[in-house]
N, C-alpha and C. Protein backbone atom coordinates (compact mmCIF):
# COMPACT_ATOMS: atom_id res chain seq x y z
N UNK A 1 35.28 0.81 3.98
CA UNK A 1 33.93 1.36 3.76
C UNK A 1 33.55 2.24 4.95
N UNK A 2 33.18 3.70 4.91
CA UNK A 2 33.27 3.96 5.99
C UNK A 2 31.35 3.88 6.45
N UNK A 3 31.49 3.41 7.59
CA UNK A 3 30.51 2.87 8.41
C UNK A 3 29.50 3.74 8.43
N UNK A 4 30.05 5.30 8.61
CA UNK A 4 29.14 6.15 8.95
C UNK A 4 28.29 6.88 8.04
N UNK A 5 28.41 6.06 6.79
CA UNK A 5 27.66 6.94 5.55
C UNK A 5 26.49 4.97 5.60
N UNK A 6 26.86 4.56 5.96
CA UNK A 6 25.76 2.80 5.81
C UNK A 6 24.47 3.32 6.36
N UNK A 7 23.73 3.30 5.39
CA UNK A 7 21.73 3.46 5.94
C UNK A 7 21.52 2.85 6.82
N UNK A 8 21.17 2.79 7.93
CA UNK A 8 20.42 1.86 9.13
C UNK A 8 19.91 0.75 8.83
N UNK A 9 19.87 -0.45 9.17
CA UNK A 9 18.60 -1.30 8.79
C UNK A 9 18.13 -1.22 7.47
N UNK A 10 19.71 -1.42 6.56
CA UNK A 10 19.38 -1.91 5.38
C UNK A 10 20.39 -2.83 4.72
N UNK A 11 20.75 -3.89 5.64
CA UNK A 11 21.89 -4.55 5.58
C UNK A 11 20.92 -5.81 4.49
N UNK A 12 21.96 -6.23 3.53
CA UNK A 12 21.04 -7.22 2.96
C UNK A 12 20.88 -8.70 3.33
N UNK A 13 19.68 -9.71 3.52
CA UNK A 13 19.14 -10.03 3.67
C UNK A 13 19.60 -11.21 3.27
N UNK A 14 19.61 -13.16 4.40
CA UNK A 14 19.75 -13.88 3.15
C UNK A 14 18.80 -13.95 2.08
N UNK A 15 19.63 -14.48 0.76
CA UNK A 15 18.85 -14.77 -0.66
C UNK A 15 17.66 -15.21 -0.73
N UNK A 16 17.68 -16.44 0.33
CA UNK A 16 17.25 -17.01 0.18
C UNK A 16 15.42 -16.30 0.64
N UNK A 17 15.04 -15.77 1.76
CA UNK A 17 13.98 -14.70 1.87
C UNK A 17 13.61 -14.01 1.35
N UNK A 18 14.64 -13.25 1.13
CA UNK A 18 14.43 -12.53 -0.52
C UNK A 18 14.04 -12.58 -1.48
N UNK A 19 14.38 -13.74 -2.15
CA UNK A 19 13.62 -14.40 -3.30
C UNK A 19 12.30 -14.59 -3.25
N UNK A 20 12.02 -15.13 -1.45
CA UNK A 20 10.80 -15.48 -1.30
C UNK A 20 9.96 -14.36 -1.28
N UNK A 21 10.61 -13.44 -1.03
CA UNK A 21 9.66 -12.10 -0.44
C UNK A 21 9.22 -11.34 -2.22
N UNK A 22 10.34 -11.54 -2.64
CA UNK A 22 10.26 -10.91 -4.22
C UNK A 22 10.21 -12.23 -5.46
N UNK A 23 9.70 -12.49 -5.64
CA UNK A 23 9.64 -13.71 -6.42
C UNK A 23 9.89 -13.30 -7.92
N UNK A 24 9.33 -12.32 -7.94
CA UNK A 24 8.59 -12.05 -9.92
C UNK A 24 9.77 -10.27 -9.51
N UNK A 25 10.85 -10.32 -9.70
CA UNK A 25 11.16 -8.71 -9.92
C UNK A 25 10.93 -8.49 -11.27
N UNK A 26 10.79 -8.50 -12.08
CA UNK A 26 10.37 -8.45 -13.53
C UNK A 26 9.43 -7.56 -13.19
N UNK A 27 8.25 -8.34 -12.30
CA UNK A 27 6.94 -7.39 -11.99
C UNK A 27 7.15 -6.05 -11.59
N UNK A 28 7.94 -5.80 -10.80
CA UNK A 28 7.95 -5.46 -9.36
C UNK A 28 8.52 -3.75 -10.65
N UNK A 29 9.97 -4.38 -11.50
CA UNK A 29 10.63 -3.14 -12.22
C UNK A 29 9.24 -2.40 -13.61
N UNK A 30 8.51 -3.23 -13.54
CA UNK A 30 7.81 -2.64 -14.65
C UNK A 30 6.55 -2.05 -14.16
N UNK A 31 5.96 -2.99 -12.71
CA UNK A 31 5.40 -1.44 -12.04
C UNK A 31 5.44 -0.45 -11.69
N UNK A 32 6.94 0.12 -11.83
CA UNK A 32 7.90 1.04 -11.15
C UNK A 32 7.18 1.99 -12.43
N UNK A 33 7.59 1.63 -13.37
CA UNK A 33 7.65 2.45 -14.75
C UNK A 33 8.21 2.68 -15.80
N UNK A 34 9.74 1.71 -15.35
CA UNK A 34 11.15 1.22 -16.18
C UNK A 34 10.38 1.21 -17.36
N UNK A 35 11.33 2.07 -18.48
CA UNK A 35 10.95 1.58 -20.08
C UNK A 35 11.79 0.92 -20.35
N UNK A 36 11.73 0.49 -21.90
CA UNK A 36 12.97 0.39 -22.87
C UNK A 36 13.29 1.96 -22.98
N UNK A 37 14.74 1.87 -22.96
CA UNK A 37 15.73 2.66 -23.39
C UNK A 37 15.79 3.61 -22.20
N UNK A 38 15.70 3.35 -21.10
CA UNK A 38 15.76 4.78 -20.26
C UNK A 38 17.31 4.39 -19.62
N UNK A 39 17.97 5.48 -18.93
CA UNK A 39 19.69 5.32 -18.02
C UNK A 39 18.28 5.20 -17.16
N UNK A 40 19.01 4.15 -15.99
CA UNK A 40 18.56 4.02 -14.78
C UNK A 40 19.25 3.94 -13.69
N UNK A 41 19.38 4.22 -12.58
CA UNK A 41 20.35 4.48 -11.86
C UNK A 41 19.52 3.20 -10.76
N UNK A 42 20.48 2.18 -10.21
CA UNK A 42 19.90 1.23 -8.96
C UNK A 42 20.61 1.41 -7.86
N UNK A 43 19.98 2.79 -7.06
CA UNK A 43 20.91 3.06 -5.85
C UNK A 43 20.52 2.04 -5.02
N UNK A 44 22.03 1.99 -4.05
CA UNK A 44 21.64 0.36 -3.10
C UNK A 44 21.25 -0.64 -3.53
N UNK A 45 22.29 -1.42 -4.68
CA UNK A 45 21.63 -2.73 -5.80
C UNK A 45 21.92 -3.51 -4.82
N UNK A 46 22.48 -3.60 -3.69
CA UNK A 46 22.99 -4.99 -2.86
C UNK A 46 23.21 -5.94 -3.56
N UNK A 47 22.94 -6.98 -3.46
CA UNK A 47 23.29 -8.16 -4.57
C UNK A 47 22.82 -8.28 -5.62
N UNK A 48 21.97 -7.56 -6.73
CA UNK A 48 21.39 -7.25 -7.95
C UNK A 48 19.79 -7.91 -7.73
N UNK A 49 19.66 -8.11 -7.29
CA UNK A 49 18.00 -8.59 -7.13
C UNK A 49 17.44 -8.01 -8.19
N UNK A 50 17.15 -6.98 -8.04
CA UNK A 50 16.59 -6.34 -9.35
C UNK A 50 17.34 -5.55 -10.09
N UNK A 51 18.46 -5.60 -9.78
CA UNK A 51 19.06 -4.90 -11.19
C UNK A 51 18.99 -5.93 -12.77
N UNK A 52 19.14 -6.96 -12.89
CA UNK A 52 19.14 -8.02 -14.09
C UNK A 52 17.60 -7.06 -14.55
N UNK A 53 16.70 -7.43 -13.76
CA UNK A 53 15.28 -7.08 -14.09
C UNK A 53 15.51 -5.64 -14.81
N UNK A 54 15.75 -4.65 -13.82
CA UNK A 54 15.69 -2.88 -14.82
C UNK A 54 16.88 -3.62 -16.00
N UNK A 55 17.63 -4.30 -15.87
CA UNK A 55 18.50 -4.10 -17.29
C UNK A 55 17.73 -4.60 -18.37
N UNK A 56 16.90 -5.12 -18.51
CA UNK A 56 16.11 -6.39 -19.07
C UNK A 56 15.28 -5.33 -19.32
N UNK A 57 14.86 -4.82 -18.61
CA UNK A 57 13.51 -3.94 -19.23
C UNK A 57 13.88 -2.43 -19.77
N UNK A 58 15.25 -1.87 -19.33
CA UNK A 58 15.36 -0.93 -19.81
C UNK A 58 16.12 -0.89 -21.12
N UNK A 59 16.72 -2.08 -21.31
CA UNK A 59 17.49 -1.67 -22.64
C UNK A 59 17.11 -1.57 -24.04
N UNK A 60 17.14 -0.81 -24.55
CA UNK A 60 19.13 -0.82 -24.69
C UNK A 60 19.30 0.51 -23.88
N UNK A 61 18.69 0.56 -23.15
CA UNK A 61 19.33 1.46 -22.23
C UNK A 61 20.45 1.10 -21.18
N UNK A 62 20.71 2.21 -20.31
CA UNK A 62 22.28 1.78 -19.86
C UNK A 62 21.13 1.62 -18.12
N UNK A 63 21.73 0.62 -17.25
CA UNK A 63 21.47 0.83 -15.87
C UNK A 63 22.94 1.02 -14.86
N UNK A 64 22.96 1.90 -14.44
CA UNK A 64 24.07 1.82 -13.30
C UNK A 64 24.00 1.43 -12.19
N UNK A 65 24.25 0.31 -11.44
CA UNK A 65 24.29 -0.08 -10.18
C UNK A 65 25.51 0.54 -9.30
N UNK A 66 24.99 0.86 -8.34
CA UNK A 66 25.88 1.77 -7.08
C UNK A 66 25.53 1.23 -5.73
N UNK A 67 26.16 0.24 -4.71
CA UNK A 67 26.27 0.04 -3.74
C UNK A 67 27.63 0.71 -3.33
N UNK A 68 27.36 1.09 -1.52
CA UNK A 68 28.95 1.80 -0.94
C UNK A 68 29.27 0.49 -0.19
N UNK A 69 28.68 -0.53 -0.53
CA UNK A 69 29.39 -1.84 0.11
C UNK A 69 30.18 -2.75 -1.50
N UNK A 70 31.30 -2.42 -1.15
CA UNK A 70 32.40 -2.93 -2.55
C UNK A 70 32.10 -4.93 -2.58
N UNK A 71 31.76 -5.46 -1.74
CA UNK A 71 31.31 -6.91 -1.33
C UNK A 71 29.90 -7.12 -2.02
N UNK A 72 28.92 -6.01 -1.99
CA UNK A 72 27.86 -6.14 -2.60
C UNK A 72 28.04 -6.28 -4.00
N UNK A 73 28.82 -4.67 -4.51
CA UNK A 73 28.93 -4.32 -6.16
C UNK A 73 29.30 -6.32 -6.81
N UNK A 74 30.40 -6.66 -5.93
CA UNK A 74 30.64 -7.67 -7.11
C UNK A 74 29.79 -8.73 -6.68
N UNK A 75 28.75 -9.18 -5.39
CA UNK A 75 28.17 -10.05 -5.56
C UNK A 75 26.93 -9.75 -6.91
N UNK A 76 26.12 -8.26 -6.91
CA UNK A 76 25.75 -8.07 -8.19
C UNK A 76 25.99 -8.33 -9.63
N UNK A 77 27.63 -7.93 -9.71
CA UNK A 77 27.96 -8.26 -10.72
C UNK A 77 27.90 -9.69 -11.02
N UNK A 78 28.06 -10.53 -10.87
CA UNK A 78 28.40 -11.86 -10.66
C UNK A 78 27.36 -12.78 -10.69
N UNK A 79 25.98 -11.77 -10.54
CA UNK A 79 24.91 -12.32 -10.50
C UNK A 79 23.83 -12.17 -12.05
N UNK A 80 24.45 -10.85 -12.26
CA UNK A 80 24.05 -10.52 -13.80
C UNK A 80 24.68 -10.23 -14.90
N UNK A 81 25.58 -11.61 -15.00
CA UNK A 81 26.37 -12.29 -15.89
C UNK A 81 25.98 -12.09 -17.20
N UNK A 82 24.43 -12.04 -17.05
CA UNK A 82 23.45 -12.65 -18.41
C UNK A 82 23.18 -11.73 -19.28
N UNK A 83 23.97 -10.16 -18.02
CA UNK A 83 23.02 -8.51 -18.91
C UNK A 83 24.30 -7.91 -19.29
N UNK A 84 24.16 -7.44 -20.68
CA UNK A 84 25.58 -6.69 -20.84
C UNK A 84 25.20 -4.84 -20.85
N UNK A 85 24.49 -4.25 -20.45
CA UNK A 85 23.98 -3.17 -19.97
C UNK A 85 24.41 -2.54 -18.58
N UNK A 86 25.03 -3.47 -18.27
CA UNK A 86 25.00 -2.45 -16.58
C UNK A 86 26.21 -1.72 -16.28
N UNK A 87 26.61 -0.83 -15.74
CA UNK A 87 27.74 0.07 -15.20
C UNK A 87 27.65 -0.65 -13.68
N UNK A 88 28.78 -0.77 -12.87
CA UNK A 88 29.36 -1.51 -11.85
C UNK A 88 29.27 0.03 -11.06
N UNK A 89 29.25 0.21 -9.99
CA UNK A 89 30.18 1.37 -9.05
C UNK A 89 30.07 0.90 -7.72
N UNK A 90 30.90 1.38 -7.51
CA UNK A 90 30.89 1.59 -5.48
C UNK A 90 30.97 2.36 -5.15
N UNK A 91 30.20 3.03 -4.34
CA UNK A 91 30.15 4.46 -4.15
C UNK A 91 29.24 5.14 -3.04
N UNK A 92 29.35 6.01 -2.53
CA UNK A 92 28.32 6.68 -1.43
C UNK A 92 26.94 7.41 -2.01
N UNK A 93 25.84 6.97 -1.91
CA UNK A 93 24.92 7.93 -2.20
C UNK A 93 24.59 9.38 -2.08
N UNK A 94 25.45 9.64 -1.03
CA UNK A 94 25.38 11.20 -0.88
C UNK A 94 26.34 11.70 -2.16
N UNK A 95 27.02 11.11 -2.59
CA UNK A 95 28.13 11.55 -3.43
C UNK A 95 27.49 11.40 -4.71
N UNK A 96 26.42 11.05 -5.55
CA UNK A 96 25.92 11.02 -6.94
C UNK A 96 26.49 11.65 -7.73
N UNK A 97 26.49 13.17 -7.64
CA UNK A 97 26.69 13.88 -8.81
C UNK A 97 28.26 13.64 -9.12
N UNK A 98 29.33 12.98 -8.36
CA UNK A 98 30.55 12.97 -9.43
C UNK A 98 30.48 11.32 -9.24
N UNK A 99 29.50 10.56 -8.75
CA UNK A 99 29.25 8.97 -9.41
C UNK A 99 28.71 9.26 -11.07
N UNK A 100 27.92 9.85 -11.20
CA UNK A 100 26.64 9.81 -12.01
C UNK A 100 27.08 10.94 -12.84
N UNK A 101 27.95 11.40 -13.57
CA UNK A 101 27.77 13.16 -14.15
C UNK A 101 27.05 13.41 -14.78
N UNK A 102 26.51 12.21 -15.83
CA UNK A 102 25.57 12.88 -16.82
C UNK A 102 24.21 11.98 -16.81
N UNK A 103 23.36 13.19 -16.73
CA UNK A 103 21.96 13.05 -16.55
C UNK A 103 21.26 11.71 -16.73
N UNK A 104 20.40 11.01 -15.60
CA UNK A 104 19.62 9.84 -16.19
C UNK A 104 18.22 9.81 -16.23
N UNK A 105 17.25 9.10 -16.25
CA UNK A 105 15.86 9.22 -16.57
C UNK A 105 15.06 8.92 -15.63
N UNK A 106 15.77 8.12 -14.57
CA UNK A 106 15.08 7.30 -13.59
C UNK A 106 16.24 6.85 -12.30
N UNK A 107 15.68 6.81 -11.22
CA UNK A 107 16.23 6.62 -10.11
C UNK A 107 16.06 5.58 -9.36
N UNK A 108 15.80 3.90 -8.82
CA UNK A 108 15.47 3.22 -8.21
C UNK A 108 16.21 3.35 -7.05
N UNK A 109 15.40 2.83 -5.39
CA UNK A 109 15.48 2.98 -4.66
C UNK A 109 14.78 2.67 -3.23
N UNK A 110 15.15 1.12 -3.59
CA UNK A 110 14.59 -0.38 -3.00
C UNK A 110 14.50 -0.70 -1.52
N UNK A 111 13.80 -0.11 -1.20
CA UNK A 111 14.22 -0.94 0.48
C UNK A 111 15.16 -0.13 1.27
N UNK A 112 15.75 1.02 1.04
CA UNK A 112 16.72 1.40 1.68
C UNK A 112 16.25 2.95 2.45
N UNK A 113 14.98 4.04 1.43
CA UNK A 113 15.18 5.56 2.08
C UNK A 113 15.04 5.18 3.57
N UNK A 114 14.13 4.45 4.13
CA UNK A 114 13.81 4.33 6.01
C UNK A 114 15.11 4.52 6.36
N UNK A 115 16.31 4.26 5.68
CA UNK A 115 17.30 4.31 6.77
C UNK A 115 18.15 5.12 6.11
N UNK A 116 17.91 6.05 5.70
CA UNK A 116 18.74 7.44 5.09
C UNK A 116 18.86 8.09 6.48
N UNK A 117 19.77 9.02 6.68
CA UNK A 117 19.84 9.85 8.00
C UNK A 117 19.35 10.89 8.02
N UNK A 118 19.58 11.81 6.45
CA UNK A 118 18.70 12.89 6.08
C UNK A 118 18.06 12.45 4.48
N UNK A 119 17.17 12.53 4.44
CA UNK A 119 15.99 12.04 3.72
C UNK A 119 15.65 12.95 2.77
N UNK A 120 15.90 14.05 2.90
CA UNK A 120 15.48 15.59 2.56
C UNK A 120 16.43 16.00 1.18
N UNK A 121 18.10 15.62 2.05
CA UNK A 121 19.11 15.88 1.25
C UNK A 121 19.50 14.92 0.27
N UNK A 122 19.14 13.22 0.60
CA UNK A 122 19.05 12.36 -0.23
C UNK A 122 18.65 12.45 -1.48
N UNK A 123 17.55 12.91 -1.32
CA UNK A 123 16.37 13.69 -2.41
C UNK A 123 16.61 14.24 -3.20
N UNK A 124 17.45 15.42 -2.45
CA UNK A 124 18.15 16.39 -3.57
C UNK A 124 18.52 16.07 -4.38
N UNK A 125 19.77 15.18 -3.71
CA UNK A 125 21.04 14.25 -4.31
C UNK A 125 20.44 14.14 -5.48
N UNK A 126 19.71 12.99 -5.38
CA UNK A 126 19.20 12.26 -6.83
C UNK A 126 18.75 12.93 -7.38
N UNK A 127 17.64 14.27 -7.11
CA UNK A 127 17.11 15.33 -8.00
C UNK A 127 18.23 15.93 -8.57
N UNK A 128 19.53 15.98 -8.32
CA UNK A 128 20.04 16.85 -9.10
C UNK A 128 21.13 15.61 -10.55
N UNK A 129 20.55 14.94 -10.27
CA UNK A 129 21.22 13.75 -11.55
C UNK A 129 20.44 13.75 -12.62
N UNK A 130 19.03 13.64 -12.22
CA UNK A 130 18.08 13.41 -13.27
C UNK A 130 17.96 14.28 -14.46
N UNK A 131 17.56 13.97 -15.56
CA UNK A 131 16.72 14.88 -16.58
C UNK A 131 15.57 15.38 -16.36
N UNK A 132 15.21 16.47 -16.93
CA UNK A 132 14.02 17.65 -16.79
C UNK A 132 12.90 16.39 -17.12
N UNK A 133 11.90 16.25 -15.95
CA UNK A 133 10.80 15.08 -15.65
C UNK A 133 11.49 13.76 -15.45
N UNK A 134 12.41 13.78 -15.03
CA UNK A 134 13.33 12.44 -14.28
C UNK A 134 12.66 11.78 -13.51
N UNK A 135 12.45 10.82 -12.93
CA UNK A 135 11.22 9.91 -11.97
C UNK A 135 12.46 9.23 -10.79
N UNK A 136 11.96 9.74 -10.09
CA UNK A 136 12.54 8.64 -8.79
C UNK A 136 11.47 7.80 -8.03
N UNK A 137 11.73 6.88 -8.09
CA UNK A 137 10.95 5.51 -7.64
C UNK A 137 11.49 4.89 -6.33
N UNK A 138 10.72 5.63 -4.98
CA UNK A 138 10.97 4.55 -3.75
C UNK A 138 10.22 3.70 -3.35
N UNK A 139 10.89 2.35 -3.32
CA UNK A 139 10.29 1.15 -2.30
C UNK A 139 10.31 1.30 -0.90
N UNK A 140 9.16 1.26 -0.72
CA UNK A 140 8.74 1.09 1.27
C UNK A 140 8.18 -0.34 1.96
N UNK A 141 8.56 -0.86 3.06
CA UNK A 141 7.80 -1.41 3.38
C UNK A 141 6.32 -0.67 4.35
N UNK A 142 5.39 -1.30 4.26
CA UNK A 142 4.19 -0.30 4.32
C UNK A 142 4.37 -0.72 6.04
N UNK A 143 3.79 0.47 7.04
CA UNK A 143 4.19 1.23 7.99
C UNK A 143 2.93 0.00 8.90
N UNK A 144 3.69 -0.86 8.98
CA UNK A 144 2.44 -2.10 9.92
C UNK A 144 3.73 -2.71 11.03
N UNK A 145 3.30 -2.87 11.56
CA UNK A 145 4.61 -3.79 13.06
C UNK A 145 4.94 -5.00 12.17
N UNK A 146 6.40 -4.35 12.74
CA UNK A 146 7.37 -6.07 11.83
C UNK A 146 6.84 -6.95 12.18
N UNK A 147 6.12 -7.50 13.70
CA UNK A 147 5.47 -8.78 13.54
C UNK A 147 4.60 -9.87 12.48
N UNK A 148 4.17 -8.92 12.01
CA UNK A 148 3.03 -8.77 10.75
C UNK A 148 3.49 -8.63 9.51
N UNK A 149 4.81 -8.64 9.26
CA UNK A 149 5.28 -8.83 8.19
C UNK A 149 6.54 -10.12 8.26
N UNK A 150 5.54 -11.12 7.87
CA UNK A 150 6.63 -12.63 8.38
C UNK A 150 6.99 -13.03 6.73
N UNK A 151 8.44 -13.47 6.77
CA UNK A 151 8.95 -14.13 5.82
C UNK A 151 9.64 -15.24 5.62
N UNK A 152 8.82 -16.52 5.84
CA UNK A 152 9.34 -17.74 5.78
C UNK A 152 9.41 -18.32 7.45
N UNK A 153 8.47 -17.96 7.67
CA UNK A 153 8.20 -18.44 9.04
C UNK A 153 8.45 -17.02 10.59
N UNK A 154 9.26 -15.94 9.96
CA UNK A 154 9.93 -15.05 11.02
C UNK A 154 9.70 -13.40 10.21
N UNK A 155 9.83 -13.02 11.25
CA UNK A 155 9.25 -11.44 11.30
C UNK A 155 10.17 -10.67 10.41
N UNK A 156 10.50 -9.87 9.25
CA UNK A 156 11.27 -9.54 8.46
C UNK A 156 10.86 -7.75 8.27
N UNK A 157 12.38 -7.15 8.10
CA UNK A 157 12.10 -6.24 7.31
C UNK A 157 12.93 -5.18 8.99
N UNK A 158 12.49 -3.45 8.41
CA UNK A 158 13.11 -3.01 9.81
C UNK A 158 11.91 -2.75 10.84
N UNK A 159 12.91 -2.49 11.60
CA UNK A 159 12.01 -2.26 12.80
C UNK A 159 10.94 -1.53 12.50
N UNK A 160 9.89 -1.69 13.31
CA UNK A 160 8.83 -0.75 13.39
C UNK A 160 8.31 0.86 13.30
N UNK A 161 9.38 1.06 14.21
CA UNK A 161 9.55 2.61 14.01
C UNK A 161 10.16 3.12 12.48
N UNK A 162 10.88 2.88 12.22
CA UNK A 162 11.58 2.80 10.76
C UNK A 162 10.62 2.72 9.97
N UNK A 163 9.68 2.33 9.97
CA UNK A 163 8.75 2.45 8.49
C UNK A 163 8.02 3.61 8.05
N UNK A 164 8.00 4.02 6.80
CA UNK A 164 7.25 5.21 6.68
C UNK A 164 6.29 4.96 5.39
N UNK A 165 4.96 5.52 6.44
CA UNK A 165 3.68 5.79 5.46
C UNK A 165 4.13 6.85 4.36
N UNK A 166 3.19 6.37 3.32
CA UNK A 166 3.45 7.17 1.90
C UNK A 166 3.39 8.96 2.29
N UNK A 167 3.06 9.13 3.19
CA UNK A 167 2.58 10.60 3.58
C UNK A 167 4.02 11.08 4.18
N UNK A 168 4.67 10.25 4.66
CA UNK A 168 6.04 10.47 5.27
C UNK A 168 6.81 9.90 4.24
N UNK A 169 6.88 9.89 3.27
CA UNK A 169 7.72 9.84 2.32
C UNK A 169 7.70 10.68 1.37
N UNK A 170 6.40 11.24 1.02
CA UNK A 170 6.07 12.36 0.26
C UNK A 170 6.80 13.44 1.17
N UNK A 171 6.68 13.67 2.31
CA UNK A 171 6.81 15.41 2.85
C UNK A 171 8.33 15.24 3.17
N UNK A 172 9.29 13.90 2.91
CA UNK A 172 10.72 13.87 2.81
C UNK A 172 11.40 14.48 1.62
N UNK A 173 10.30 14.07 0.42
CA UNK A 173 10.71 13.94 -0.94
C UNK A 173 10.08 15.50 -1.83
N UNK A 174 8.80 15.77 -2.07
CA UNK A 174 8.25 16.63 -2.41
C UNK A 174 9.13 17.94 -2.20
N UNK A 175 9.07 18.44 -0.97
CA UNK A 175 10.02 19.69 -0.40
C UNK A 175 10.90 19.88 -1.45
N UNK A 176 11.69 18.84 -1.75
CA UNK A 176 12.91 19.78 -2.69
C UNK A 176 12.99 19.04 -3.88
N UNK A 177 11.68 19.51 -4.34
CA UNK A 177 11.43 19.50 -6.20
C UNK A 177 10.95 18.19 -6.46
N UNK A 178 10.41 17.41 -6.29
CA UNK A 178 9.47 16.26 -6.77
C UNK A 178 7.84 16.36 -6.23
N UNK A 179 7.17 16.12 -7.29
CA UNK A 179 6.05 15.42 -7.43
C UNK A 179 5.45 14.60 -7.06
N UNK A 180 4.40 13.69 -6.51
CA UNK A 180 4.32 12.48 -6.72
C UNK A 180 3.43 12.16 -8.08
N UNK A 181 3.60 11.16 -8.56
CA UNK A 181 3.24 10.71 -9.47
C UNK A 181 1.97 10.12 -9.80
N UNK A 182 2.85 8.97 -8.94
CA UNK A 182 1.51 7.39 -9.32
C UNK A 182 2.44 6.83 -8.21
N UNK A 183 1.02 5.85 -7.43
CA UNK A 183 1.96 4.82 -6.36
C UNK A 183 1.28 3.56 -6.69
N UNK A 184 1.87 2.68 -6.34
CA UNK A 184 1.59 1.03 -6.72
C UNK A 184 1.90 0.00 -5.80
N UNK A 185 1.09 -0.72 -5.38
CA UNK A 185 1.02 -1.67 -4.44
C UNK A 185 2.14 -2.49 -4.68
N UNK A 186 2.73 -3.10 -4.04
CA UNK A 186 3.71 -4.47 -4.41
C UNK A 186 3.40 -5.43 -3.16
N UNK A 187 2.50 -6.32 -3.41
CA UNK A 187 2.64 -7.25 -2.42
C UNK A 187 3.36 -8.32 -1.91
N UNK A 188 3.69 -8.59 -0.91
CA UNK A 188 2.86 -8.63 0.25
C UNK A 188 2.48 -7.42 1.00
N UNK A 189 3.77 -7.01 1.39
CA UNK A 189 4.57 -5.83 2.15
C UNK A 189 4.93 -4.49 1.98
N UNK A 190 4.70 -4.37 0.93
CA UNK A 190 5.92 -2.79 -0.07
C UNK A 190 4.39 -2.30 -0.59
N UNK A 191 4.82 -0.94 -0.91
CA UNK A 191 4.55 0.23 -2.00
C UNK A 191 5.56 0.57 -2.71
N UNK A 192 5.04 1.12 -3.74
CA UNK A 192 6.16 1.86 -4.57
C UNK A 192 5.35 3.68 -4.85
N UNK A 193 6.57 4.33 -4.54
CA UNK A 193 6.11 5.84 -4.65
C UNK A 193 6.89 6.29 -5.69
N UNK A 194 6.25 6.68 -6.93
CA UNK A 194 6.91 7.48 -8.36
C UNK A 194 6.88 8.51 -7.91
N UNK A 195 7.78 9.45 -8.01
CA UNK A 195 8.03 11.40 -7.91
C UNK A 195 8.38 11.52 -9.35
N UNK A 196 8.39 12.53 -10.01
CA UNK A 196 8.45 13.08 -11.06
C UNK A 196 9.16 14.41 -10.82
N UNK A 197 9.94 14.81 -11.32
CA UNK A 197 11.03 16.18 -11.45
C UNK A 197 10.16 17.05 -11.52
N UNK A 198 9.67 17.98 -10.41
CA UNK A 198 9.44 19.33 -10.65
C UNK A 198 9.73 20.25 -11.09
N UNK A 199 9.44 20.57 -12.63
CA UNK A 199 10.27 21.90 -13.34
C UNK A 199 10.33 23.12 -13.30
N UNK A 200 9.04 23.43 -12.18
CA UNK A 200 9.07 24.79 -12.05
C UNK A 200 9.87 25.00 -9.94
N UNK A 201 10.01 23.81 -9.67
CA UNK A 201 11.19 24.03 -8.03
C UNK A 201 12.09 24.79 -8.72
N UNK A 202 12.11 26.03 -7.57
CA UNK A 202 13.41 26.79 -7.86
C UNK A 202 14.05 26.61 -5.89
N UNK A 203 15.47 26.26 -5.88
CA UNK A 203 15.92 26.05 -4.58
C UNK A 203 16.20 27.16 -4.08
């Protein structure tokens, strides 16, 4: 796996916090905006946390899970035994368009942009997978000192500097052809920011 494509401070987490931190993903995929029937793409599924959830809510649509950690893909798999909807990959996020060739509806993208290296080009990336009004959906943790965000007794999540207000996620994302949408609280800790495919961005 090569090291130098791994997001910063987005190594996954034990389960066991996790769970605690996300209890209801059910919630969490249908505040996003997940329908029935949409392709959904779960960049950075780490261990499927919420991928079962988008499969569940999107089908009979197809969801593709893509971690570049090959240890993750099959702890996912393995975990959503229960969904017969999902596409497996391992793969680099910068690399989408020959992961992904044909067009999907929706983009998830959990916990991980803070530690993209370029943020800008990420963006692209996924803008150029989607269908004409495609939605990409990033999870943030909201921009407060890790102290202040405790999970199960201890300070969780990335560092401080690493966090970005919705305003710094918009002027990452917007620039090259998205929208914002609609944003939605997820508590404790998180937002969720919808972009929508800009049809009239010309690059």
């Amino acid at each position: 796996m090569p090291q130098d494509r791994v997001f910063s401070a987005t190594a996954m987490p034990d389960r066991d916090w996790w769970q605690a931190l996300w209890p209801d993903p059910e919630m969490v995929v249908k505040a996003l905006g997940i329908r029935c029937g949409m392709e959904v793409v779960d960049l950075g599924c780490g261990y499927g946390h919420f991928t079962a959830a988008v499969a569940r809510q999107a089908g009979p649509g197809r969801v593709i899970a893509i971690d570049i950690d090959p240890d993750m893909v099959a702890q996912a798999q393995a975990a959503c035994q229960q969904v017969s909807n999902c596409i497996w990959i391992q793969g680099d996020a910068m690399e989408l368009p020959r992961l992904v060739p044909d067009p999907v509806d929706f983009v998830l993208l959990a916990n991980t942009f803070h530690g993209a290296p370029d943020k800008p080009t990420l963006a692209s990336t996924i803008r150029s997978i989607l269908r004409p009004e495609g939605r990409l959906a990033i999870v943030n943790w909201h921009p407060v000192a890790r102290e202040h965000t405790v999970v199960k007794g201890l300070p969780r999540g990335p560092e401080t500097q690493l966090r970005m207000s919705l305003a710094q996620t918009c002027a990452a994302v917007e620039p090259v052809g998205f929208s914002l949408d609609m944003t939605v609280d997820l508590p404790p800790y998180h937002y969720g920011a919808i972009f929508i495919q800009s049809l009239e961005y010309a690059p």
